[in-house]
Every structure is written in C-alpha cells, then in structure tokens.
C-alpha atoms as a PDB file:
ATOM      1  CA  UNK A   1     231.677 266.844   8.769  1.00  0.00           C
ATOM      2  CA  UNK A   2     234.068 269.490   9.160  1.00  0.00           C
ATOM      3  CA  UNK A   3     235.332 271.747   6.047  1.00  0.00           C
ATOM      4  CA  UNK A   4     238.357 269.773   4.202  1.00  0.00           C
ATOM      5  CA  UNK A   5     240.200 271.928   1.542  1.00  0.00           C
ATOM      6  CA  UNK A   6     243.533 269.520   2.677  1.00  0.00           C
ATOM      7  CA  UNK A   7     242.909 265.966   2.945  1.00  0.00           C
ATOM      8  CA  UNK A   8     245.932 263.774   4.017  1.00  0.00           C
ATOM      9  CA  UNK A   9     245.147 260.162   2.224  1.00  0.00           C
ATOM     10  CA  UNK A  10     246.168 256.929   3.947  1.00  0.00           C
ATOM     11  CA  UNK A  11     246.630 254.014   2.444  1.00  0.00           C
ATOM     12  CA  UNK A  12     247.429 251.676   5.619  1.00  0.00           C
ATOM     13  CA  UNK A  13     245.988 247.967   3.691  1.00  0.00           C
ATOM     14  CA  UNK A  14     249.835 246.579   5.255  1.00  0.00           C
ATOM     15  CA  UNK A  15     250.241 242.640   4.606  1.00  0.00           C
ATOM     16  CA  UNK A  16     253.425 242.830   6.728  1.00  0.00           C
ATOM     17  CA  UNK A  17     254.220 239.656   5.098  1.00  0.00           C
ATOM     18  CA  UNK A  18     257.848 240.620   5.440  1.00  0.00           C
ATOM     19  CA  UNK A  19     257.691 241.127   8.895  1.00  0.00           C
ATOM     20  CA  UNK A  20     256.962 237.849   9.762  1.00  0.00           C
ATOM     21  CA  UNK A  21     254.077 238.511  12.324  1.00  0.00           C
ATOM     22  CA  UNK A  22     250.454 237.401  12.515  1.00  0.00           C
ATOM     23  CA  UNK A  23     249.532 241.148  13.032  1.00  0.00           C
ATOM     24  CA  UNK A  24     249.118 243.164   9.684  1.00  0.00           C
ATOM     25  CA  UNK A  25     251.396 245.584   9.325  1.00  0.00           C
ATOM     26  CA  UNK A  26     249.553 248.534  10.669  1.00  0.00           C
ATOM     27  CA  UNK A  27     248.382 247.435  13.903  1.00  0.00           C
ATOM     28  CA  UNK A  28     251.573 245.964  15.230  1.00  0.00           C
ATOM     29  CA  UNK A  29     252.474 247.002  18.749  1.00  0.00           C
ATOM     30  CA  UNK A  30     255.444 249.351  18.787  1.00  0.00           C
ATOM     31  CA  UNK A  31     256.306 250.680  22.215  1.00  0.00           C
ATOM     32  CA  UNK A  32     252.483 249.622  23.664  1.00  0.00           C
ATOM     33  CA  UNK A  33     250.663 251.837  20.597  1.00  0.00           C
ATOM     34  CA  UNK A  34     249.435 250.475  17.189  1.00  0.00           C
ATOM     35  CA  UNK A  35     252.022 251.524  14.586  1.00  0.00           C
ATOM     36  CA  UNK A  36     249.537 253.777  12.568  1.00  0.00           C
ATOM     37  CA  UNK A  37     248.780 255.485  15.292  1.00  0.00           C
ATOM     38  CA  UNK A  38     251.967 257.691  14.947  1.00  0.00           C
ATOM     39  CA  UNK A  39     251.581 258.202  11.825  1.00  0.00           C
ATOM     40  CA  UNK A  40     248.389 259.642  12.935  1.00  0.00           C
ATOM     41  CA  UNK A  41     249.968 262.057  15.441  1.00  0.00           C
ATOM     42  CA  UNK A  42     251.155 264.044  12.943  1.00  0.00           C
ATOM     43  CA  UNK A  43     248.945 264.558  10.343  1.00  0.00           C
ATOM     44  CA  UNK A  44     246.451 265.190  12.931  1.00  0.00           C
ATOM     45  CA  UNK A  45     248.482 268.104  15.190  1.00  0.00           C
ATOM     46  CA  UNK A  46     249.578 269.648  11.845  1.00  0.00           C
ATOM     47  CA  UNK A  47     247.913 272.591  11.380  1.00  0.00           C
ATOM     48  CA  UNK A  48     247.762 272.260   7.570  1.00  0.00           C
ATOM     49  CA  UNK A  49     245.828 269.033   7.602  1.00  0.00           C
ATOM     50  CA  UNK A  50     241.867 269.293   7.206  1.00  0.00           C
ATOM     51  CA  UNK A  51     241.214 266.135   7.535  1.00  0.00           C
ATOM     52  CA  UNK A  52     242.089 262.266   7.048  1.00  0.00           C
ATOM     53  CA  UNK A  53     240.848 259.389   5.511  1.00  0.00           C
ATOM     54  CA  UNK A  54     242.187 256.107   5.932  1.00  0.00           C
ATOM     55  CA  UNK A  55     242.433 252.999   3.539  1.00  0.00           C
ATOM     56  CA  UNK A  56     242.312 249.235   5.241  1.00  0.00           C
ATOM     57  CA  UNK A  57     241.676 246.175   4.404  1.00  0.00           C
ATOM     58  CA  UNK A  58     237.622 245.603   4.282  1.00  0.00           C
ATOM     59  CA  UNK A  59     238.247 242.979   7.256  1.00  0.00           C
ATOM     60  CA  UNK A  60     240.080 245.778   9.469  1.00  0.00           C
ATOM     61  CA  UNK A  61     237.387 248.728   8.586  1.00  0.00           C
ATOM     62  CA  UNK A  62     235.292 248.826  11.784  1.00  0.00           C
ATOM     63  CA  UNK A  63     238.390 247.452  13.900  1.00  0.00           C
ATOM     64  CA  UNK A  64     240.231 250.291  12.337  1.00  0.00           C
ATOM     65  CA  UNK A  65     237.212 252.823  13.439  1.00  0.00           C
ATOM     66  CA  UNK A  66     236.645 251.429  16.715  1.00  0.00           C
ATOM     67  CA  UNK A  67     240.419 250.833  17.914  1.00  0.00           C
ATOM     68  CA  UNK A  68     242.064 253.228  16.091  1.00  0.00           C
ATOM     69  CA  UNK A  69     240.378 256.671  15.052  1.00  0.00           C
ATOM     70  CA  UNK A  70     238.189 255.930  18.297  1.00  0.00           C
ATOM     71  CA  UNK A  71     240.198 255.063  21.262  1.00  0.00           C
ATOM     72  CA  UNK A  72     242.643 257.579  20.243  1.00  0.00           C
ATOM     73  CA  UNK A  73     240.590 260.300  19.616  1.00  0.00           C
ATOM     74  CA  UNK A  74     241.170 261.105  15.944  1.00  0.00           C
ATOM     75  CA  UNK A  75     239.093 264.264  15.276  1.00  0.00           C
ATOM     76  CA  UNK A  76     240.344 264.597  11.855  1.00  0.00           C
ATOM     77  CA  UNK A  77     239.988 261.535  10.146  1.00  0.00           C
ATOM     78  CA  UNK A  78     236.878 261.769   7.997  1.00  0.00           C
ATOM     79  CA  UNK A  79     236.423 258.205   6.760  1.00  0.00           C
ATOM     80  CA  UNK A  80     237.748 254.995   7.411  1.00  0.00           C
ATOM     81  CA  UNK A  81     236.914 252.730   3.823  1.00  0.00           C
ATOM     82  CA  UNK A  82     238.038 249.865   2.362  1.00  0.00           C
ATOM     83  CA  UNK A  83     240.896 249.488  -0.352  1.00  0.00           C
ATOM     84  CA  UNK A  84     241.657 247.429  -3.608  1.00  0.00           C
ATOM     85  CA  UNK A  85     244.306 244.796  -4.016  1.00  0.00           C
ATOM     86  CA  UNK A  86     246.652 246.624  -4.615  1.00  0.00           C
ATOM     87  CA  UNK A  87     248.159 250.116  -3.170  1.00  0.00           C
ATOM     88  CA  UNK A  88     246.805 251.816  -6.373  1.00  0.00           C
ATOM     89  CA  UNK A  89     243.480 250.413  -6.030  1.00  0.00           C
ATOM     90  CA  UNK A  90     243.278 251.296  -2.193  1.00  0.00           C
ATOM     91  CA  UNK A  91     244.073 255.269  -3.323  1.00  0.00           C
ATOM     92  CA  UNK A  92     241.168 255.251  -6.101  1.00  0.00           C
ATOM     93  CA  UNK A  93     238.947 253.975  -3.075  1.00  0.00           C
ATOM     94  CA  UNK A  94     240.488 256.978  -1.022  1.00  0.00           C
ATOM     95  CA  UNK A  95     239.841 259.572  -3.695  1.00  0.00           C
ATOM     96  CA  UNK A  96     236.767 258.574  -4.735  1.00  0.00           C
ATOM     97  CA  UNK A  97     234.986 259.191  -0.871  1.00  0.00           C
ATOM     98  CA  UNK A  98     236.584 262.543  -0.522  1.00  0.00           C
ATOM     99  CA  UNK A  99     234.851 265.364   0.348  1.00  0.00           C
ATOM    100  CA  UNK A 100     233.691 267.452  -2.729  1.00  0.00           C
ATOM    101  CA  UNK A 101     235.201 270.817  -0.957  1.00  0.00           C
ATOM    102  CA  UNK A 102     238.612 269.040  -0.858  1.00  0.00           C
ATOM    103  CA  UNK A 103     241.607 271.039  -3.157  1.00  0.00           C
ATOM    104  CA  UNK A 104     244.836 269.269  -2.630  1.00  0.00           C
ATOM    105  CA  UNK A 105     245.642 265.274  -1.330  1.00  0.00           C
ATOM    106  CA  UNK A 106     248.245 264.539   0.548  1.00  0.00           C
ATOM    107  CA  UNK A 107     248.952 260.556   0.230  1.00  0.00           C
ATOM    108  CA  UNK A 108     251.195 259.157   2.475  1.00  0.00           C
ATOM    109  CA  UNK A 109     252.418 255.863   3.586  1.00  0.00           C
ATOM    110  CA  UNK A 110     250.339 254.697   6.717  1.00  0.00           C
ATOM    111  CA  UNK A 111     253.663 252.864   7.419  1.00  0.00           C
ATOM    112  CA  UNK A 112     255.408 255.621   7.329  1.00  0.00           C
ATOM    113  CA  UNK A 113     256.011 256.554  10.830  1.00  0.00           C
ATOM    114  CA  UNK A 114     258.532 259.067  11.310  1.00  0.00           C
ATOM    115  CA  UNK A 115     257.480 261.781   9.094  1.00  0.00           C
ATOM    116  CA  UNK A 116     257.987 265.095  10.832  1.00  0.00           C
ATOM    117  CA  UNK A 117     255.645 267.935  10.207  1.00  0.00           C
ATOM    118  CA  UNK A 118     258.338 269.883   8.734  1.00  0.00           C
ATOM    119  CA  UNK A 119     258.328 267.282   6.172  1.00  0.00           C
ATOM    120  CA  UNK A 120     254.564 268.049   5.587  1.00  0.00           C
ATOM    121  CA  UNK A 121     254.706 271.784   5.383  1.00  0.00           C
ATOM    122  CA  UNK A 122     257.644 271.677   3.008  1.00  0.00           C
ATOM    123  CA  UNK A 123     255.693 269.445   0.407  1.00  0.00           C
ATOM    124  CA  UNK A 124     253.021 270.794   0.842  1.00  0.00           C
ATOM    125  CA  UNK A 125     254.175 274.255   0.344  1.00  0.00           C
ATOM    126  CA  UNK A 126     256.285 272.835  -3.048  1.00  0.00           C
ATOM    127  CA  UNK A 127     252.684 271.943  -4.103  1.00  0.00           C
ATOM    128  CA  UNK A 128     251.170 275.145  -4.083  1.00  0.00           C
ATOM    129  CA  UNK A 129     253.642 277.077  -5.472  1.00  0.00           C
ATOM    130  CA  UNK A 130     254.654 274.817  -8.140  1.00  0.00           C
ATOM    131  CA  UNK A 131     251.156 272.396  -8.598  1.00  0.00           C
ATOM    132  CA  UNK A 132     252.485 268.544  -7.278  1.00  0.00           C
ATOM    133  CA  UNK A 133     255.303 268.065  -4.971  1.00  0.00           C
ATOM    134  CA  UNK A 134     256.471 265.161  -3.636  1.00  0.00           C
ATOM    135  CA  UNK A 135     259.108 264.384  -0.256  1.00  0.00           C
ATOM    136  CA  UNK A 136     263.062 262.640  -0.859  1.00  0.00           C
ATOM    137  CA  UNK A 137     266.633 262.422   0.157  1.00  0.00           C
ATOM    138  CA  UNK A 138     269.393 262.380  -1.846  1.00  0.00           C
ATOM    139  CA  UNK A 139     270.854 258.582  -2.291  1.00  0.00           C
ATOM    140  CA  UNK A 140     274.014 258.117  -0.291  1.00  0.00           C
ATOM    141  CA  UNK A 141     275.000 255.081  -2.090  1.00  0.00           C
ATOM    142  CA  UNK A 142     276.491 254.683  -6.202  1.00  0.00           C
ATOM    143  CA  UNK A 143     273.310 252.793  -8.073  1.00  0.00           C
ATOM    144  CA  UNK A 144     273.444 250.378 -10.821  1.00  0.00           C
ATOM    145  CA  UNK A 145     271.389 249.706 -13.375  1.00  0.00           C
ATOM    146  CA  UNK A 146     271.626 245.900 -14.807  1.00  0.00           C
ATOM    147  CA  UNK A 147     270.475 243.514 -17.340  1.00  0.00           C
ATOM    148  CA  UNK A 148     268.557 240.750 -17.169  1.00  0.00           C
ATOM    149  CA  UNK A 149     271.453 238.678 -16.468  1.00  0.00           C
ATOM    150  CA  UNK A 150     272.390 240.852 -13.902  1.00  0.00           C
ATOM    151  CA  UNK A 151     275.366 242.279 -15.582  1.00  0.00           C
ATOM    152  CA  UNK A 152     276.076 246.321 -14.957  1.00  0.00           C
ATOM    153  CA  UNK A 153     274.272 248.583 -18.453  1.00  0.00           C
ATOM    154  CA  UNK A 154     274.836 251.976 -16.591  1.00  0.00           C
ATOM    155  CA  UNK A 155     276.129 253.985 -13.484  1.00  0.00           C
ATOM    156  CA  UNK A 156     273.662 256.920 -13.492  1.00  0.00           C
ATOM    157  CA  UNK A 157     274.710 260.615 -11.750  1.00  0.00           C
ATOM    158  CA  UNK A 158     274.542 259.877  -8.759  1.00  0.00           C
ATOM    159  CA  UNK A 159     273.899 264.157  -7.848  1.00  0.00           C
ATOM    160  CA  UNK A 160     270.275 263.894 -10.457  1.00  0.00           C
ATOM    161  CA  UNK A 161     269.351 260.360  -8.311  1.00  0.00           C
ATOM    162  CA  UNK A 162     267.052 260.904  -5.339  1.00  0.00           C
ATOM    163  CA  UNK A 163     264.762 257.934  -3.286  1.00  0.00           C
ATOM    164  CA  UNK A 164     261.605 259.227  -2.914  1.00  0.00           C
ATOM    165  CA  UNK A 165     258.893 259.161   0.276  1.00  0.00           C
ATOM    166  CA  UNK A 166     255.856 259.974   0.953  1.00  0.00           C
ATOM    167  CA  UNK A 167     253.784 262.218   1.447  1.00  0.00           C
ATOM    168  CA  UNK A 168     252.988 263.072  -1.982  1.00  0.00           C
ATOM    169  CA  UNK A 169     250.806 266.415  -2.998  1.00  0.00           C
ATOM    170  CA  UNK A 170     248.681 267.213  -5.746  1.00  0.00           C
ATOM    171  CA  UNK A 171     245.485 268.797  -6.666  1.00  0.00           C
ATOM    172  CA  UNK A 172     242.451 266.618  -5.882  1.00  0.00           C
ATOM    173  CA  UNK A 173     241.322 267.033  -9.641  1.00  0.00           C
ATOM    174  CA  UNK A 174     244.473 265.850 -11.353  1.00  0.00           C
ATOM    175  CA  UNK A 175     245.243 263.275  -9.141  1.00  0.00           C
ATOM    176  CA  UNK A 176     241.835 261.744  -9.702  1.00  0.00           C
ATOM    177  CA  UNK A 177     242.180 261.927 -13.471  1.00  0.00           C
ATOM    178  CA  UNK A 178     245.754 260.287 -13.475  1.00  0.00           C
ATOM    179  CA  UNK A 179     244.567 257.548 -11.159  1.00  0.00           C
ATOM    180  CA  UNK A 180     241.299 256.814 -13.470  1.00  0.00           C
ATOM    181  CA  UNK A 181     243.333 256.784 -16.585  1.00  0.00           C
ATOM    182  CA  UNK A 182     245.458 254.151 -15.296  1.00  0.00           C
ATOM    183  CA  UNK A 183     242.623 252.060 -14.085  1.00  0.00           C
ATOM    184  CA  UNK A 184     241.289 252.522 -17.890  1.00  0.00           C
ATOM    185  CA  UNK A 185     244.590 251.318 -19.470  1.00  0.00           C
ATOM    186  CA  UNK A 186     245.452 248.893 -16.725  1.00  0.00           C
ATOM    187  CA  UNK A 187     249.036 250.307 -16.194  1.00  0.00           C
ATOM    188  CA  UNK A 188     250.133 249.727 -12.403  1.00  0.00           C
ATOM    189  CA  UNK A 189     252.659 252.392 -11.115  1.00  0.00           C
ATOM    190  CA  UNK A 190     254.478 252.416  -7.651  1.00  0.00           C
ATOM    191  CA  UNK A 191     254.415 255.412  -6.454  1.00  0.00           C
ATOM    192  CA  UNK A 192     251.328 258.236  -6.821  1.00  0.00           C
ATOM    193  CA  UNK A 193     253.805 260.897  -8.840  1.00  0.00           C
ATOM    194  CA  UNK A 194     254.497 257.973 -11.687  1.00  0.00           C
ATOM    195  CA  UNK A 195     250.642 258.400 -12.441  1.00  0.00           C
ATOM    196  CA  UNK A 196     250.418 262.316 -12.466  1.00  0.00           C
ATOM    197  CA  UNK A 197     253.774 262.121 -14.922  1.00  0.00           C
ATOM    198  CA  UNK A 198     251.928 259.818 -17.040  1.00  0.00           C
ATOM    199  CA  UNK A 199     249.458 262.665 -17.506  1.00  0.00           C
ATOM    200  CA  UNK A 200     252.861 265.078 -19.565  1.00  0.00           C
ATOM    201  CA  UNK A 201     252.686 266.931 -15.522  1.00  0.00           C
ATOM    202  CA  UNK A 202     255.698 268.225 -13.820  1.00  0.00           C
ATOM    203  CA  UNK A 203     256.352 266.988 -10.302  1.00  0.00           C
ATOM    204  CA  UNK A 204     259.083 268.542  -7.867  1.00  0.00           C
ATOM    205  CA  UNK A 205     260.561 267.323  -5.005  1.00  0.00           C
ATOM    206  CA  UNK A 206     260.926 268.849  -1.684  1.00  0.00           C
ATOM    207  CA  UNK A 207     263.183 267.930   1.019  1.00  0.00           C
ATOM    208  CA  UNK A 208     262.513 264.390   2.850  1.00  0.00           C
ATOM    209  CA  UNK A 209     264.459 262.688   5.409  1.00  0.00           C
ATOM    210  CA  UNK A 210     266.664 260.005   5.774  1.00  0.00           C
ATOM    211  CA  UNK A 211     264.273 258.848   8.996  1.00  0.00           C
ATOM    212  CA  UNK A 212     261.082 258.897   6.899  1.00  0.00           C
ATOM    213  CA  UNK A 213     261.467 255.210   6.641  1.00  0.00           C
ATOM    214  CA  UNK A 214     258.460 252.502   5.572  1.00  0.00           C
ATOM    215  CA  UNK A 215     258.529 249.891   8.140  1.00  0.00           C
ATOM    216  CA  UNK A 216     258.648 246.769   6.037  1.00  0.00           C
ATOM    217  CA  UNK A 217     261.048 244.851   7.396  1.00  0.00           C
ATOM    218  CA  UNK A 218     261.927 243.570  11.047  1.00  0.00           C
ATOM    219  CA  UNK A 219     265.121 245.563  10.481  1.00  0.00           C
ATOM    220  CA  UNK A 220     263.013 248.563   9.804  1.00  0.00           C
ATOM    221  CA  UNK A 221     261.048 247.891  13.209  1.00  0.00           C
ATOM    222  CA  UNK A 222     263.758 247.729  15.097  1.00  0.00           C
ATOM    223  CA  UNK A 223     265.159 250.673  13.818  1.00  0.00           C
ATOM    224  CA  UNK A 224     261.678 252.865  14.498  1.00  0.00           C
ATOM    225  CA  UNK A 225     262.208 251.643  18.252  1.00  0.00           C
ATOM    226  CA  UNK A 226     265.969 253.085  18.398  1.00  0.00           C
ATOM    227  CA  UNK A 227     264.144 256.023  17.279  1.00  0.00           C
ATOM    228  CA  UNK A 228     261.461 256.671  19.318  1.00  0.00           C
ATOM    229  CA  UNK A 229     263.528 255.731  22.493  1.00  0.00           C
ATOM    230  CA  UNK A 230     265.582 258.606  21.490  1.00  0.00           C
ATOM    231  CA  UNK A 231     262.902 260.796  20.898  1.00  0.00           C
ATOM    232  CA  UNK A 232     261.364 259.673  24.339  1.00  0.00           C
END
C-alpha cells in the first residue's frame, strides 16, 4: 500500500431516490461513464492526493472494486468499504480503515462531480495554514429564516451567508474525535465541519464554485451534461 499522509474520503452510499432512476446515484451513466468516476479523475490526477478510499453501500462494495476502481484504473484508491445508514455513519466507516500514516482527510461528496483541482489545492492549503478548511460560494440569493408556520423571523446579512461544498479538510486526529463524540451523544450533523465545531474548533472557508454542484436532482443531471459538453 502506498504511503498516504493525504487521504481524500468518499462517501458515494447515493440512494438517488430523487432522481427517479433504478440506478443508485453513483453509478448512473452520464455521457457513457459512471458518474463517480469523474469525481475520481480529479482526486486521482491531483498531485496533493495520497490516496482514496471510497464509501458504498455493502451491496455495491465488490461492484464498486471491480467496475469502478478496476476498469478504470484507479491507482490511488486504497479501500473500497462499506458505509452506515446514514452519510455520518458511512464517514466513521471511512475514517476508521485509514491508513495509520494518514495526517489530513479530505471528505468530499462522491456526487460531487465538478470539483476542479483548484478547488482542492485551495482547501487544502486553508487547512494547513489555518488547521480545518472547508470549500463555498457566496449565496446569490436574499435568505429567510421562518417559523414553524412558515412566517418570515429574520433576513440575515446576506455578505456573512455562504453555501458550503465539499471537499472538507481537517486533521485525521480531530476529525476522528468529533465524529466519535457524536456517535457517543447520538447528535446527527449535515455536513463534516458541524462536527469539528461541536468540538469549540475554528473552521475557515476557502473559495468554492458555483459549478461544484451535488447531483441530486434530474435538474442537477442535466445541468452536469451542459457542462461537460462544454468542457468537451
């Protein structure tokens, strides 16, 4: 196995529910590839990158090995292992089969597509110099937040309000503890950053972009084709 100080961390467990196929999420067929495979791409040509490990469903684990890492010819990814329920229970799974040499995790969506290795290096960078970094845009649109009977309580800044992406970078050893400690206390977060703040730990941001999209809807499918037709 080779030396991993950088491990990107994949959760890829997709119901694509939402998307209204038969195929999870994943392995749909965009422009004759599987979806995670350009995902993939990048983490794998990025120089920065170690290594990978990749989070499925426990169905999808050899499939995943077989038609994935091998047919493409994944030399990075270190593991392919089975996740939890839940996106927080798939990451525990990830972090608790990395290798012992590994320093900083990268998670990031396995749905996540688009992310440009700019994108990488700039979080990852944030990371190191400041200890957990995570990628985001700026929203473009005024948000509200309402009551319970839907009625407007606040208009925050709209200049401190930011949507945040993936990936997400932190040391190996915090990240583990904040993940345990919410497993302990049963608190369910939904993104990785909301368990590290848990911990009192400061996380910055470093600059996303608007195409980082998660494919979760057929909207957001259709728009990754547009994409990569350009790109093509």
């Amino acid at each position: 196995m080779r030396l991993a100080k950088v491990v990107a961390l994949l959760p890829s467990a997709g119901q694509g529910t939402r998307m209204g196929a038969g195929v999870k999420k994943p392995y749909l067929e965009v422009h004759g590839r599987p979806l995670l495979t350009y995902t993939l791409d990048v983490f794998e040509q990025h120089p920065l990158i170690d290594g990978m490990v990749i989070v499925t469903e426990a169905e999808y684990v050899s499939y995943t090995q077989r038609e994935i890492v091998e047919k493409y010819g994944y030399t990075k990814v270190l593991a392919v292992t089975a996740g939890g329920r839940e996106r927080q229970d798939s990451v525990l799974c990830g972090l608790k089969i990395l290798p012992e040499e590994t320093q900083w995790v990268a998670v990031h969506d396995g749905a996540r597509p688009l992310v440009s290795a700019g994108i990488i290096s700039r979080v990852l960078e944030e990371a190191w110099a400041k200890g957990s970094a995570v990628a985001g845009v700026r929203v473009k649109d005024t948000i509200k937040k309402v009551g319970g009977d839907l009625s407007i309580t606040e208009t925050p800044e709209r200049r401190l309000l930011w949507q945040i992406q993936t990936p997400q970078v932190f040391r190996r050893e915090l990240l583990v503890q904040a993940y345990e400690r919410a497993a302990a206390e049963g608190w369910t977060g939904t993104d990785d950053a909301s368990f590290v703040e848990r911990l009192g730990e400061k996380v910055y941001l470093a600059e996303g972009a608007y195409t980082n999209i998660k494919i979760t809807t057929p909207e957001d499918l259709i728009y990754l084709q547009a994409l990569l037709e350009v790109k093509d």
